[in-house]
PDB file of N, CA and C in Angstrom:
ATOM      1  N   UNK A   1      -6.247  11.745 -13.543  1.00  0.00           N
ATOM      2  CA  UNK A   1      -5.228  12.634 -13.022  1.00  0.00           C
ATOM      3  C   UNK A   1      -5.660  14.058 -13.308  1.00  0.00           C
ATOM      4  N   UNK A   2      -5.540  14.830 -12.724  1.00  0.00           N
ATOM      5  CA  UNK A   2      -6.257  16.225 -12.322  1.00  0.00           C
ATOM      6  C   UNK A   2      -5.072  17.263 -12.973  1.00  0.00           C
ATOM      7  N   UNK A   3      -5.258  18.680 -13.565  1.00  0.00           N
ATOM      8  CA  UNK A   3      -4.259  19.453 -13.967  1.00  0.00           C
ATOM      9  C   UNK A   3      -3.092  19.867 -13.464  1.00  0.00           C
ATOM     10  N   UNK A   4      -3.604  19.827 -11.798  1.00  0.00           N
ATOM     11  CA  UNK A   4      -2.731  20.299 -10.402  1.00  0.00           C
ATOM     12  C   UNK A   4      -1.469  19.304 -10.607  1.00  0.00           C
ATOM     13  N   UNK A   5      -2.583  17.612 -10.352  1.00  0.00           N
ATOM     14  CA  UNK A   5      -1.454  16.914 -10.024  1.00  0.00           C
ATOM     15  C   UNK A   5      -0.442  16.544 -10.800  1.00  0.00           C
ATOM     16  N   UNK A   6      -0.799  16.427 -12.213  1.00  0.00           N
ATOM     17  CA  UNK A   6       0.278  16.805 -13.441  1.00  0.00           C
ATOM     18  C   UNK A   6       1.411  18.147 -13.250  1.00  0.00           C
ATOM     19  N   UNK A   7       0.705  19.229 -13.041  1.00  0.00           N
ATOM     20  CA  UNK A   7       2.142  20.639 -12.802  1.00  0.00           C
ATOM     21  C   UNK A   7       2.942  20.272 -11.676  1.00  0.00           C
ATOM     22  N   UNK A   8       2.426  19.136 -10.239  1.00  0.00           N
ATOM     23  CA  UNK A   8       3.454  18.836  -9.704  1.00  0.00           C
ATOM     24  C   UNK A   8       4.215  18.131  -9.784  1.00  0.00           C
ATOM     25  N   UNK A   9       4.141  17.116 -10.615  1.00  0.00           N
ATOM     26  CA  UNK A   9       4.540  15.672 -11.062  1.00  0.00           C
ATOM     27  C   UNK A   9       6.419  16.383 -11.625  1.00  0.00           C
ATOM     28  N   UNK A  10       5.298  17.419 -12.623  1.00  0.00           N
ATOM     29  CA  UNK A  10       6.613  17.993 -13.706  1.00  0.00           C
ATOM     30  C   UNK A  10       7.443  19.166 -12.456  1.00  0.00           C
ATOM     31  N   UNK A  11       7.026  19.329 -11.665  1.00  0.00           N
ATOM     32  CA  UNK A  11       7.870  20.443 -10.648  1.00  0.00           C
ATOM     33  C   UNK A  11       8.923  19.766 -10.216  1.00  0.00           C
ATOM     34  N   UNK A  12       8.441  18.252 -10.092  1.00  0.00           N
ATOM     35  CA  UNK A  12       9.540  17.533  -9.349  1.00  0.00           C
ATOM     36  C   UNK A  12      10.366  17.121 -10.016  1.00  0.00           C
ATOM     37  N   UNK A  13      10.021  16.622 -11.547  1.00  0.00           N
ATOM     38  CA  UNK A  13      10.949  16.136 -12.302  1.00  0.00           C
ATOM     39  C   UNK A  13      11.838  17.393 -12.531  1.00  0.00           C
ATOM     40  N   UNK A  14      11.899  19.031 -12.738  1.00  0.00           N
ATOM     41  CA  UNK A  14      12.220  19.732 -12.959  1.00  0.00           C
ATOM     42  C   UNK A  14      13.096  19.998 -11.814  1.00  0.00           C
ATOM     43  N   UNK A  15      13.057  19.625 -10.930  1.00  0.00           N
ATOM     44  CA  UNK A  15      13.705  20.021  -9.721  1.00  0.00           C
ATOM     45  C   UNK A  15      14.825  18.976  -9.771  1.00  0.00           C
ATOM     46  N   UNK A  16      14.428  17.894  -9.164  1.00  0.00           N
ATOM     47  CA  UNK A  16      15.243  16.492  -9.228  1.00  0.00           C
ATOM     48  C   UNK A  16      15.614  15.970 -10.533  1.00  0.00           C
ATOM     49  N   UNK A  17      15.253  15.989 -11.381  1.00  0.00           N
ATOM     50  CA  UNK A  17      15.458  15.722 -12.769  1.00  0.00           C
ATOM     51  C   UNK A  17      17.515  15.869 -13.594  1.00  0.00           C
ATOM     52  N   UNK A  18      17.225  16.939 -13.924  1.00  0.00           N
ATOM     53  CA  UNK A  18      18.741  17.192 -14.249  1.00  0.00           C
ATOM     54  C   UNK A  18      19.434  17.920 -13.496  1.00  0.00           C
ATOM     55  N   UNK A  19      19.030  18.136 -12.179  1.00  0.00           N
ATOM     56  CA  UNK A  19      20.003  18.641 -11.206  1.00  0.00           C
ATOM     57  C   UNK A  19      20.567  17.671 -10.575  1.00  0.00           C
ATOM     58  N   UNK A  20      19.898  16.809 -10.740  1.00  0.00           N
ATOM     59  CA  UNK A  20      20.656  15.438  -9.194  1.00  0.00           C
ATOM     60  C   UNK A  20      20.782  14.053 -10.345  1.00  0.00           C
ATOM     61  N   UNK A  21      20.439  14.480 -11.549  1.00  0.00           N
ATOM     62  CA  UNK A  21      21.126  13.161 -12.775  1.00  0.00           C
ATOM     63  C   UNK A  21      20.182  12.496 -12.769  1.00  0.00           C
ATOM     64  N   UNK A  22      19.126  12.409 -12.411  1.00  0.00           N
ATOM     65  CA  UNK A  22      17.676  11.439 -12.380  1.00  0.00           C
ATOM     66  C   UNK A  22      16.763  11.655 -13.421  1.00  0.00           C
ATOM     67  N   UNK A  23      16.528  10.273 -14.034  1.00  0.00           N
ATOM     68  CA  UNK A  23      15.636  10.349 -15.004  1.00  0.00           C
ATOM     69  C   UNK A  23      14.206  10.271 -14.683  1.00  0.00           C
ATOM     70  N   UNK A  24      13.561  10.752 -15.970  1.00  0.00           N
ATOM     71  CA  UNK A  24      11.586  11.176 -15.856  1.00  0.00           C
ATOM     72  C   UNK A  24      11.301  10.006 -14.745  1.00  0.00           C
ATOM     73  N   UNK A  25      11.440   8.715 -14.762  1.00  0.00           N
ATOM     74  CA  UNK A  25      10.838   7.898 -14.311  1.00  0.00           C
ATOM     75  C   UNK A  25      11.495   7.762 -12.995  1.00  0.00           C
ATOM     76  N   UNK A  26      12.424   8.066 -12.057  1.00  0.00           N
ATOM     77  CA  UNK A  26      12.869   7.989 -11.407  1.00  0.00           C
ATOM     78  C   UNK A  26      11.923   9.099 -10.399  1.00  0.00           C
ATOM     79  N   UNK A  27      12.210   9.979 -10.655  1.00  0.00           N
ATOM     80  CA  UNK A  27      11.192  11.659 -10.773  1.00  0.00           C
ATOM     81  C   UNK A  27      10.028  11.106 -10.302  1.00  0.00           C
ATOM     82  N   UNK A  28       9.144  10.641 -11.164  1.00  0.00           N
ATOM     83  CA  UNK A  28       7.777  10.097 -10.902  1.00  0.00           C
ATOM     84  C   UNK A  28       7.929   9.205 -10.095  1.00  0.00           C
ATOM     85  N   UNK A  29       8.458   7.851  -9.524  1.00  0.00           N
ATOM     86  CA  UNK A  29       8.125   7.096  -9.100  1.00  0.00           C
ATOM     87  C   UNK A  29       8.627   7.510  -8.047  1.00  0.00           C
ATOM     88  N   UNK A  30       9.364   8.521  -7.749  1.00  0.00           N
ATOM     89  CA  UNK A  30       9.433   9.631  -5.888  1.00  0.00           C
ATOM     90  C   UNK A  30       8.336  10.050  -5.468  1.00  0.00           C
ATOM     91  N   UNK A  31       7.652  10.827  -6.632  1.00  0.00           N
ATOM     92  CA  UNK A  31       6.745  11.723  -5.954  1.00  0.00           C
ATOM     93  C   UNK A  31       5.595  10.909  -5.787  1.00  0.00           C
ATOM     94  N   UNK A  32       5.159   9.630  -6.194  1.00  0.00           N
ATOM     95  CA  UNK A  32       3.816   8.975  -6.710  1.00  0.00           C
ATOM     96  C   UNK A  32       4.676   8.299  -5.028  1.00  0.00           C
ATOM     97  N   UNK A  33       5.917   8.065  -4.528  1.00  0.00           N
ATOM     98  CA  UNK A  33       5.886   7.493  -3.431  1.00  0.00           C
ATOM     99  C   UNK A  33       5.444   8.408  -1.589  1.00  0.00           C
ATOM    100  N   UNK A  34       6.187   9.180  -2.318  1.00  0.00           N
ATOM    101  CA  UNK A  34       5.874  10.599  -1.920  1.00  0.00           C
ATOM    102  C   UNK A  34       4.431  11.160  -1.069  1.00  0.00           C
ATOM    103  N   UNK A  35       3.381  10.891  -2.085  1.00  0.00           N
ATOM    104  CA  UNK A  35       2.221  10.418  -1.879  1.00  0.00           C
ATOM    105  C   UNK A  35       1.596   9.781  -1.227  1.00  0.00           C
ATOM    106  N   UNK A  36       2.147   8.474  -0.989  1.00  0.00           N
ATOM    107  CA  UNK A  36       1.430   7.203  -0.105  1.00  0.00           C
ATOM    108  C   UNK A  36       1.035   7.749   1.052  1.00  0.00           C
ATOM    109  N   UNK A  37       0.142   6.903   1.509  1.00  0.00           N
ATOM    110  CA  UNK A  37      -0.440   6.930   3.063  1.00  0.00           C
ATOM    111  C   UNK A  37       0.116   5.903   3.552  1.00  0.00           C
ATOM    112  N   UNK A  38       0.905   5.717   4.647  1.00  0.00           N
ATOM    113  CA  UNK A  38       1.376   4.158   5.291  1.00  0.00           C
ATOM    114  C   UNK A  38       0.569   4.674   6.305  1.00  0.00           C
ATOM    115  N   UNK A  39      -0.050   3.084   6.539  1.00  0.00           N
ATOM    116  CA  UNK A  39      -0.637   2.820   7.697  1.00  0.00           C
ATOM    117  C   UNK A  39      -0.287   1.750   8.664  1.00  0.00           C
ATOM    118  N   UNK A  40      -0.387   2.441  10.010  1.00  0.00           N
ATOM    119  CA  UNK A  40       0.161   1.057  11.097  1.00  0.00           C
ATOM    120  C   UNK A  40      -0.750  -0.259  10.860  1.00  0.00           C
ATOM    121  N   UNK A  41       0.293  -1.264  11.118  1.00  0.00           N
ATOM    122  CA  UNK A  41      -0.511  -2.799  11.473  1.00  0.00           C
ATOM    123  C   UNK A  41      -0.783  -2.991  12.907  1.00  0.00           C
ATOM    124  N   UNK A  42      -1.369  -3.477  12.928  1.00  0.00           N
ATOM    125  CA  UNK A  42      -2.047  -3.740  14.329  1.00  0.00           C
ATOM    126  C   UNK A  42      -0.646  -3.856  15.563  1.00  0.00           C
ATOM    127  N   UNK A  43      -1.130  -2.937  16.971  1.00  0.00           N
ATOM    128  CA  UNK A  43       0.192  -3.376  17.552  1.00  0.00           C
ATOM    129  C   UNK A  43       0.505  -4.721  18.109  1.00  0.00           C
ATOM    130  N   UNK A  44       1.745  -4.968  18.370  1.00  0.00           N
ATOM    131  CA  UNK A  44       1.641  -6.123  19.084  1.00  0.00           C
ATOM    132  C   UNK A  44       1.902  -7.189  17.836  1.00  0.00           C
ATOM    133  N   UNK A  45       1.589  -7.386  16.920  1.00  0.00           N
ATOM    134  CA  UNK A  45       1.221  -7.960  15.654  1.00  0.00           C
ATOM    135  C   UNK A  45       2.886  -8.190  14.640  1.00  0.00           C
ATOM    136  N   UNK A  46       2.766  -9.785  14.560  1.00  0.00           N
ATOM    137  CA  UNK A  46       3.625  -9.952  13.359  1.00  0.00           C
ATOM    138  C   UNK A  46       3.027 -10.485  12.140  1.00  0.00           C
ATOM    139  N   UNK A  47       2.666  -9.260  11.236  1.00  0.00           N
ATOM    140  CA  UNK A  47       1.688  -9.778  10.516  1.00  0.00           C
ATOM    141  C   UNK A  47       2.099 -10.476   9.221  1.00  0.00           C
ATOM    142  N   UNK A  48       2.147 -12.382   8.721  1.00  0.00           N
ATOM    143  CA  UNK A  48       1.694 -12.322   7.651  1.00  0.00           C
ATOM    144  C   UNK A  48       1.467 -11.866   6.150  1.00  0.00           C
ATOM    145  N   UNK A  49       2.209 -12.087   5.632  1.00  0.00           N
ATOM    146  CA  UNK A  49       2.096 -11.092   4.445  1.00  0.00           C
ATOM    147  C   UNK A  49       1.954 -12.266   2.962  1.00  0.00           C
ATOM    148  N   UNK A  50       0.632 -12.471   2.441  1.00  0.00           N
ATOM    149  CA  UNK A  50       0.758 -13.828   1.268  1.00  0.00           C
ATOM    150  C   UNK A  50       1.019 -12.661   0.173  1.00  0.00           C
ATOM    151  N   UNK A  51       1.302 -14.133  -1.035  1.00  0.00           N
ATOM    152  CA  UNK A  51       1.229 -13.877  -2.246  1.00  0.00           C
ATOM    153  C   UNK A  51      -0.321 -13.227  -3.459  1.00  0.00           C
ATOM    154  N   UNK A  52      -1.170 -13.327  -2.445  1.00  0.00           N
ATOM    155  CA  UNK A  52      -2.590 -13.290  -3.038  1.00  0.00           C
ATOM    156  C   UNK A  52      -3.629 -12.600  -1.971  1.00  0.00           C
ATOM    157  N   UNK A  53      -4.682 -12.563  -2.121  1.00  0.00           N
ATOM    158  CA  UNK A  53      -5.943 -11.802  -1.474  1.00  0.00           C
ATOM    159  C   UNK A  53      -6.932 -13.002  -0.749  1.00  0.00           C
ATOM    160  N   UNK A  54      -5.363 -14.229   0.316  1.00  0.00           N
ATOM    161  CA  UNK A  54      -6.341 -15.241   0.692  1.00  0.00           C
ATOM    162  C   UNK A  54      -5.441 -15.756   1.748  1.00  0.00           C
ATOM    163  N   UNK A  55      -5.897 -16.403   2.683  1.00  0.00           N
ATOM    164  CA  UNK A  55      -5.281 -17.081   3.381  1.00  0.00           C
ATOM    165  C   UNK A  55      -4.915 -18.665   3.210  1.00  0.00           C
ATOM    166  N   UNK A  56      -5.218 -19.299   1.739  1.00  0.00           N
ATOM    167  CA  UNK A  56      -4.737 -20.374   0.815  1.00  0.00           C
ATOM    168  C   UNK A  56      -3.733 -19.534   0.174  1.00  0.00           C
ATOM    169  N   UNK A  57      -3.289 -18.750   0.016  1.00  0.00           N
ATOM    170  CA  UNK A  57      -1.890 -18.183  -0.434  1.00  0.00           C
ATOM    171  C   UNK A  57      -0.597 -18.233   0.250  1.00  0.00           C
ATOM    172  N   UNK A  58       0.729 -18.649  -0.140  1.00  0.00           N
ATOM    173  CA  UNK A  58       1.532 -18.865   0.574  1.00  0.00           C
ATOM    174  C   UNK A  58       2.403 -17.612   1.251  1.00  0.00           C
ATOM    175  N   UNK A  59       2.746 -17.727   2.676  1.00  0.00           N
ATOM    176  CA  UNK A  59       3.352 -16.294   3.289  1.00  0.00           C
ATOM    177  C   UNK A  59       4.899 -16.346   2.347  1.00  0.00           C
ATOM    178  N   UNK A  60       4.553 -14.957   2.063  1.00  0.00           N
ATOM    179  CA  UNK A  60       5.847 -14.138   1.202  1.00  0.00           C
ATOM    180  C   UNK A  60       6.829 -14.048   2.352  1.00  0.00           C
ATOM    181  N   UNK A  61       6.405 -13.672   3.688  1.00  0.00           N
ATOM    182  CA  UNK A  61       7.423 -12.945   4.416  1.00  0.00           C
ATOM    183  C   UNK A  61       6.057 -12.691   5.358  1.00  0.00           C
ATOM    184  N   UNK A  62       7.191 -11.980   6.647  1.00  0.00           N
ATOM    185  CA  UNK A  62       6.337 -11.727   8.042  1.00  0.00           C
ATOM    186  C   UNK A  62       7.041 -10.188   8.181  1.00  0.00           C
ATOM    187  N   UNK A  63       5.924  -9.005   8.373  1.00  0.00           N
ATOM    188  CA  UNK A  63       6.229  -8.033   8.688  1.00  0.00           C
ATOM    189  C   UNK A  63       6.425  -7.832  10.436  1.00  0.00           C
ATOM    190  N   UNK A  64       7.783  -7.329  10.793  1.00  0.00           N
ATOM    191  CA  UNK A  64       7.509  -6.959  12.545  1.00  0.00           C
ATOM    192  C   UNK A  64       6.761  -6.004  13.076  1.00  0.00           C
ATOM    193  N   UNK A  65       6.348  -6.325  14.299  1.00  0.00           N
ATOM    194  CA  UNK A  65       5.579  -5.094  14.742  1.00  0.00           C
ATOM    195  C   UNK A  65       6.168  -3.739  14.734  1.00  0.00           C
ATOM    196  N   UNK A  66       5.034  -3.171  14.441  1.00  0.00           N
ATOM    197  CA  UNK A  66       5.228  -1.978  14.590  1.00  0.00           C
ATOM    198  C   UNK A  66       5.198  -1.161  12.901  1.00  0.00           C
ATOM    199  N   UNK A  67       5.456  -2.309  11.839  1.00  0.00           N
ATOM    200  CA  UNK A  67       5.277  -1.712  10.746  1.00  0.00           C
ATOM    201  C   UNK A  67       4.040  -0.965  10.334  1.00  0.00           C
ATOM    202  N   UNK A  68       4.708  -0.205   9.047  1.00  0.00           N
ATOM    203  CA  UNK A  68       4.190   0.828   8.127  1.00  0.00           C
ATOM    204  C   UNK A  68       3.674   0.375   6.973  1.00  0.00           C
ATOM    205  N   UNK A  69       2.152   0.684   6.325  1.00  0.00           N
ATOM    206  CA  UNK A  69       2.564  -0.609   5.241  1.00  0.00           C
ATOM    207  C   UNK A  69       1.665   0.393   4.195  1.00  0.00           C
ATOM    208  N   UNK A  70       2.147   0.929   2.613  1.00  0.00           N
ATOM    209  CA  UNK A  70       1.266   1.423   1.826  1.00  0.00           C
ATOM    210  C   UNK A  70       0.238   1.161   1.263  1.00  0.00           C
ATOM    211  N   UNK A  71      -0.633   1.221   0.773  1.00  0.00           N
ATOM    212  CA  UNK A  71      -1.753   0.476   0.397  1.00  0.00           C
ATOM    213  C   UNK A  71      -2.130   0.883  -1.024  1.00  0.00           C
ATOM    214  N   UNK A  72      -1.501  -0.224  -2.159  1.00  0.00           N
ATOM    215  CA  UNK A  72      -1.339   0.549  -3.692  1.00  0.00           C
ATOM    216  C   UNK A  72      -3.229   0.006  -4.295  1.00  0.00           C
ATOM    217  N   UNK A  73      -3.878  -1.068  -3.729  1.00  0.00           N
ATOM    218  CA  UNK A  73      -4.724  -1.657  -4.292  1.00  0.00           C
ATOM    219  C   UNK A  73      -5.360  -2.334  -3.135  1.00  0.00           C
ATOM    220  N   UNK A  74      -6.837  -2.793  -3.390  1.00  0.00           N
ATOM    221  CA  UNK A  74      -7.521  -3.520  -2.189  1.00  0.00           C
ATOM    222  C   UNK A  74      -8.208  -4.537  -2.988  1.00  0.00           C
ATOM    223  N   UNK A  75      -7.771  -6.052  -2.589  1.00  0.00           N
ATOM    224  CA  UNK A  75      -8.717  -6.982  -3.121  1.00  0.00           C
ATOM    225  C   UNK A  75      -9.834  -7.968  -2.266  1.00  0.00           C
ATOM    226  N   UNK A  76     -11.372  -8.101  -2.965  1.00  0.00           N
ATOM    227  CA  UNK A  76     -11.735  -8.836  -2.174  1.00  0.00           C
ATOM    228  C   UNK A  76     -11.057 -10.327  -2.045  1.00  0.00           C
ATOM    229  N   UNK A  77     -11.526 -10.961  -1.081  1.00  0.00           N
ATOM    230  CA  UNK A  77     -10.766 -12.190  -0.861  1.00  0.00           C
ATOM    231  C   UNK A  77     -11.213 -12.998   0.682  1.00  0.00           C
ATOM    232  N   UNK A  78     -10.163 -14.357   1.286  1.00  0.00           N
ATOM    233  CA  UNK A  78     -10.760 -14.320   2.468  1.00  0.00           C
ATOM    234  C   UNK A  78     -11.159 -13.708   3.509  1.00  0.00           C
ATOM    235  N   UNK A  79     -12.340 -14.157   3.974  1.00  0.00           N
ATOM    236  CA  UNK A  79     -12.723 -13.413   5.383  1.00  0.00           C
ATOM    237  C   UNK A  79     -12.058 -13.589   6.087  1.00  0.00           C
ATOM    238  N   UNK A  80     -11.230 -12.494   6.835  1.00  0.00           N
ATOM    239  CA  UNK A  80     -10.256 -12.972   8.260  1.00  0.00           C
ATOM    240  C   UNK A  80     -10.814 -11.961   9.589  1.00  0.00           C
ATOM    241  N   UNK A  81     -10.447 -12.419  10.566  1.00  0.00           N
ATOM    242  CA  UNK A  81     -10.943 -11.275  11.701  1.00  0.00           C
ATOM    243  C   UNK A  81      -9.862 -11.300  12.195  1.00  0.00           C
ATOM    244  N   UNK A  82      -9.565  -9.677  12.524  1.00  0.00           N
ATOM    245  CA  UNK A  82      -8.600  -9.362  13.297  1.00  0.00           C
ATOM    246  C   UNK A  82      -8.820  -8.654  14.448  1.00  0.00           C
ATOM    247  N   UNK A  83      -7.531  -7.248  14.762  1.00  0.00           N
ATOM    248  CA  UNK A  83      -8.227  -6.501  15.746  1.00  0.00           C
ATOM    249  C   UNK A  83      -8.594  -5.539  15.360  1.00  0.00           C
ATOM    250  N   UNK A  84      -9.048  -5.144  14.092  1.00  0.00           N
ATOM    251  CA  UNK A  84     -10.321  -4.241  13.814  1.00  0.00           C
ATOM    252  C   UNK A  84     -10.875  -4.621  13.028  1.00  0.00           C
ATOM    253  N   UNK A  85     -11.574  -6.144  13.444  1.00  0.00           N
ATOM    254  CA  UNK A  85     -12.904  -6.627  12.875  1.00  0.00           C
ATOM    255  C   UNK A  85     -12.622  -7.826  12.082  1.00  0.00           C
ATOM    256  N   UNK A  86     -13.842  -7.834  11.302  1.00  0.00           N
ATOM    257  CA  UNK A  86     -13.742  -8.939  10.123  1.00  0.00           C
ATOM    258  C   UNK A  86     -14.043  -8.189   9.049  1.00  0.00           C
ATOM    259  N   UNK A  87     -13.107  -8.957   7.953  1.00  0.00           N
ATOM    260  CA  UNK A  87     -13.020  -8.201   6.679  1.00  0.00           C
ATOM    261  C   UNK A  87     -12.704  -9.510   5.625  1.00  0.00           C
ATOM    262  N   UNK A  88     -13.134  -8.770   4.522  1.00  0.00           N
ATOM    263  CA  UNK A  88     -12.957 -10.227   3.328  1.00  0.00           C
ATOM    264  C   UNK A  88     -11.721  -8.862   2.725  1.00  0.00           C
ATOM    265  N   UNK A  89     -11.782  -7.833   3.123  1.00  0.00           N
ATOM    266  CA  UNK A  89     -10.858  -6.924   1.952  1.00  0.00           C
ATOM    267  C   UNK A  89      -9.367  -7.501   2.783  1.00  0.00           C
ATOM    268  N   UNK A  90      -8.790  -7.415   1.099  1.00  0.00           N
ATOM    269  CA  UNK A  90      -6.795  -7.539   1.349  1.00  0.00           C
ATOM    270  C   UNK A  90      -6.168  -6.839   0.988  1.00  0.00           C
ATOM    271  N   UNK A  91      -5.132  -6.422   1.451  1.00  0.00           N
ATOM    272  CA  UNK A  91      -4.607  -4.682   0.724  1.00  0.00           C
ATOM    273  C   UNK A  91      -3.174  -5.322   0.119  1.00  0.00           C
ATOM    274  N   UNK A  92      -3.009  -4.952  -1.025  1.00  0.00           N
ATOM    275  CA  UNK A  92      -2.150  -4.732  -1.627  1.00  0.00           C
ATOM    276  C   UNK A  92      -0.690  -3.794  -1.653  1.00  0.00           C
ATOM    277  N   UNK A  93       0.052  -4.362  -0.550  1.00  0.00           N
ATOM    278  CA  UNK A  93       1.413  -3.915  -0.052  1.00  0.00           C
ATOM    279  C   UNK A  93       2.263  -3.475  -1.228  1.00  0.00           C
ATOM    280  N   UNK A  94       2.969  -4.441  -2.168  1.00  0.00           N
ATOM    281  CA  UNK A  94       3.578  -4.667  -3.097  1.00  0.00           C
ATOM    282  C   UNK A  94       3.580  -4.971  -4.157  1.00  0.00           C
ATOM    283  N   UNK A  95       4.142  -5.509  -5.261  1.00  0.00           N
ATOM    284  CA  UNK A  95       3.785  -6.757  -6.125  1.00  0.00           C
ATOM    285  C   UNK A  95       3.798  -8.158  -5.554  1.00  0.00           C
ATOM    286  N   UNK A  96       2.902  -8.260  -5.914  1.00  0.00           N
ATOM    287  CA  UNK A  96       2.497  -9.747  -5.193  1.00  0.00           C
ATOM    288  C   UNK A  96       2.514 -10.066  -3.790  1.00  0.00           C
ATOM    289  N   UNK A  97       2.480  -9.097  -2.998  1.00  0.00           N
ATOM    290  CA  UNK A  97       2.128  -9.068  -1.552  1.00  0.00           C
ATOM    291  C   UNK A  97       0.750  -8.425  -0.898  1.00  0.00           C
ATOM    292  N   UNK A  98       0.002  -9.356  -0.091  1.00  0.00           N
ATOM    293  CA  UNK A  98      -1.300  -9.096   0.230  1.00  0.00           C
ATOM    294  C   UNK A  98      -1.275  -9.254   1.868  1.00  0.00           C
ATOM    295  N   UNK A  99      -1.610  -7.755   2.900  1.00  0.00           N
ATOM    296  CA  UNK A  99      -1.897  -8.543   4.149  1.00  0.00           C
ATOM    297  C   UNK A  99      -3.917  -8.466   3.900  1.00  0.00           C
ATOM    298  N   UNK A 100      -4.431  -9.112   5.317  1.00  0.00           N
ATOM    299  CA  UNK A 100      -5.354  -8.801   5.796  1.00  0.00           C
ATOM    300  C   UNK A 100      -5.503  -7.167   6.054  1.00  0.00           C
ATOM    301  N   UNK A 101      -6.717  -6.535   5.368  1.00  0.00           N
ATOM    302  CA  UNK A 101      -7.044  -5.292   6.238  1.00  0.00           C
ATOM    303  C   UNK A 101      -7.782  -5.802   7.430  1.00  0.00           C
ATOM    304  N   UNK A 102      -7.935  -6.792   8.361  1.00  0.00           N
ATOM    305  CA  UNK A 102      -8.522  -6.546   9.875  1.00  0.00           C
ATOM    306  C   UNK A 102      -7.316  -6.437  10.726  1.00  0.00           C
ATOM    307  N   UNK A 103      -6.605  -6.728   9.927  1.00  0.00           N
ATOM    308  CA  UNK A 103      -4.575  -6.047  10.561  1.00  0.00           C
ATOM    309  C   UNK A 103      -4.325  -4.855  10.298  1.00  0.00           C
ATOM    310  N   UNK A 104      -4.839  -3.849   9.352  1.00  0.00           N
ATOM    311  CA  UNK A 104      -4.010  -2.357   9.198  1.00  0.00           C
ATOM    312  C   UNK A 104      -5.297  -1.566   9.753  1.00  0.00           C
ATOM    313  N   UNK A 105      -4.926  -0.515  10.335  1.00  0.00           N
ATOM    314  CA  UNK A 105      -5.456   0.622  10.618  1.00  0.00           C
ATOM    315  C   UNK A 105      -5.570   1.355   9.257  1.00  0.00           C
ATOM    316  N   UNK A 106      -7.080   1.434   9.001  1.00  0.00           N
ATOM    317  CA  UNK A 106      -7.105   2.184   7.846  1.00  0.00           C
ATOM    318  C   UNK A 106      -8.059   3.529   8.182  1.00  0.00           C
ATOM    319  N   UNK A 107      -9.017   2.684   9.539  1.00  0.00           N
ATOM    320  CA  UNK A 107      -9.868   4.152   9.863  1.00  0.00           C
ATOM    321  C   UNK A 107     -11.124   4.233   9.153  1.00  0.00           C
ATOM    322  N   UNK A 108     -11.320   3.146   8.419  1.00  0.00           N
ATOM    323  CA  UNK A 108     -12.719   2.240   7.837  1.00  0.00           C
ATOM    324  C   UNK A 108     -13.032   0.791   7.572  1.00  0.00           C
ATOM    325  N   UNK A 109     -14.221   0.883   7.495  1.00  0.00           N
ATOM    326  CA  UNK A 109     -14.681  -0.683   7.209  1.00  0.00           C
ATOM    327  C   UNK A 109     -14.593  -1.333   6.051  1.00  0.00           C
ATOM    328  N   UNK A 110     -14.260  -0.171   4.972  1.00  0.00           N
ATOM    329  CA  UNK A 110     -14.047  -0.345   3.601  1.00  0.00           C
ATOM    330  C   UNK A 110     -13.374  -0.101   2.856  1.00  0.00           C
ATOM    331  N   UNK A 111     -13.423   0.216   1.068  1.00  0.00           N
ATOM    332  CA  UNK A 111     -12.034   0.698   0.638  1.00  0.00           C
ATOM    333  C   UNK A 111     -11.876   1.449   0.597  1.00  0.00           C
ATOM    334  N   UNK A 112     -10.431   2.104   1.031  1.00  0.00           N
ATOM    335  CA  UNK A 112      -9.508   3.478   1.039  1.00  0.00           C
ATOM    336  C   UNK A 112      -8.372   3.612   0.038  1.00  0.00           C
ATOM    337  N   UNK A 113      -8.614   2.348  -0.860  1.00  0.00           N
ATOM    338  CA  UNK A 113      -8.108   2.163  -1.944  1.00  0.00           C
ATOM    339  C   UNK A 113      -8.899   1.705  -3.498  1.00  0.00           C
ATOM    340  N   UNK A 114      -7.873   2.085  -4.765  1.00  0.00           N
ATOM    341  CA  UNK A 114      -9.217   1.763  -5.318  1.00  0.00           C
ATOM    342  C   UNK A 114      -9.032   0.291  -5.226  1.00  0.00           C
ATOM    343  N   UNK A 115      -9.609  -0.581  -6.166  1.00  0.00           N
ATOM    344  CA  UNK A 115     -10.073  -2.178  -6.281  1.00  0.00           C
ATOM    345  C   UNK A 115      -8.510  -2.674  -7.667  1.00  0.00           C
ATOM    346  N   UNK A 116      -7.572  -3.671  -6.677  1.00  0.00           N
ATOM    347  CA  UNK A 116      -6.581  -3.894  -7.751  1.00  0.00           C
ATOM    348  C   UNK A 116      -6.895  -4.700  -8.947  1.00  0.00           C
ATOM    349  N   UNK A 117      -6.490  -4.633 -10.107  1.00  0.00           N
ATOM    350  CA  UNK A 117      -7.194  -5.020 -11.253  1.00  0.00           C
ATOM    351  C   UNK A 117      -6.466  -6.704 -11.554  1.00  0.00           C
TER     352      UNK A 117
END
């Protein structure tokens, strides 16, 4: 974390913080959302969404088209082909939610995230 992004972290908590009754962690977990990049899923597309970085993982849920989806972590995992390509990478939506990246528009072949631990 960089000096910048720390003085904004605290701008926000200072702002939102005890003016609007919100605690430190409330504060942070705005602006760290704040942040995200959502990216479209493929159009046309009801994509799938497992518990893991595989297509032996069971579907959590089905996103509708047209969704937005953040990308907190990228794991390797099965190869799937979609409509932008084949990819073994799985992006990390949620806790415990994984789609295919050959479903999201990320605008590469690789990671745009770091590697989830």
């Amino acid at each position: 974390m960089s000096a910048d992004r720390v003085e904004e972290v605290e701008e926000v908590e200072e702002a939102g913080g005890a003016a609007e009754g919100a605690s430190a962690g409330e504060s942070l977990a705005a602006a760290a959302t704040a942040s995200l990049t959502y990216y479209p899923i493929a159009p046309g597309v009801r994509l799938n969404v497992r518990s893991g970085p595989g297509t032996s993982y069971p579907i959590v849920k089905v996103l509708p088209e047209g969704t937005r989806v953040p990308i907190f972590c990228q794991s390797p995992g099965t190869s799937v082909t979609g409509p932008y390509g084949t990819s073994k990478i799985w992006d990390n939506i949620a806790n415990g939610q994984f789609v295919s990246d050959a479903y999201v528009r990320t605008g590469s072949d690789g990671y745009v995230a770091p590697r989830c631990a």
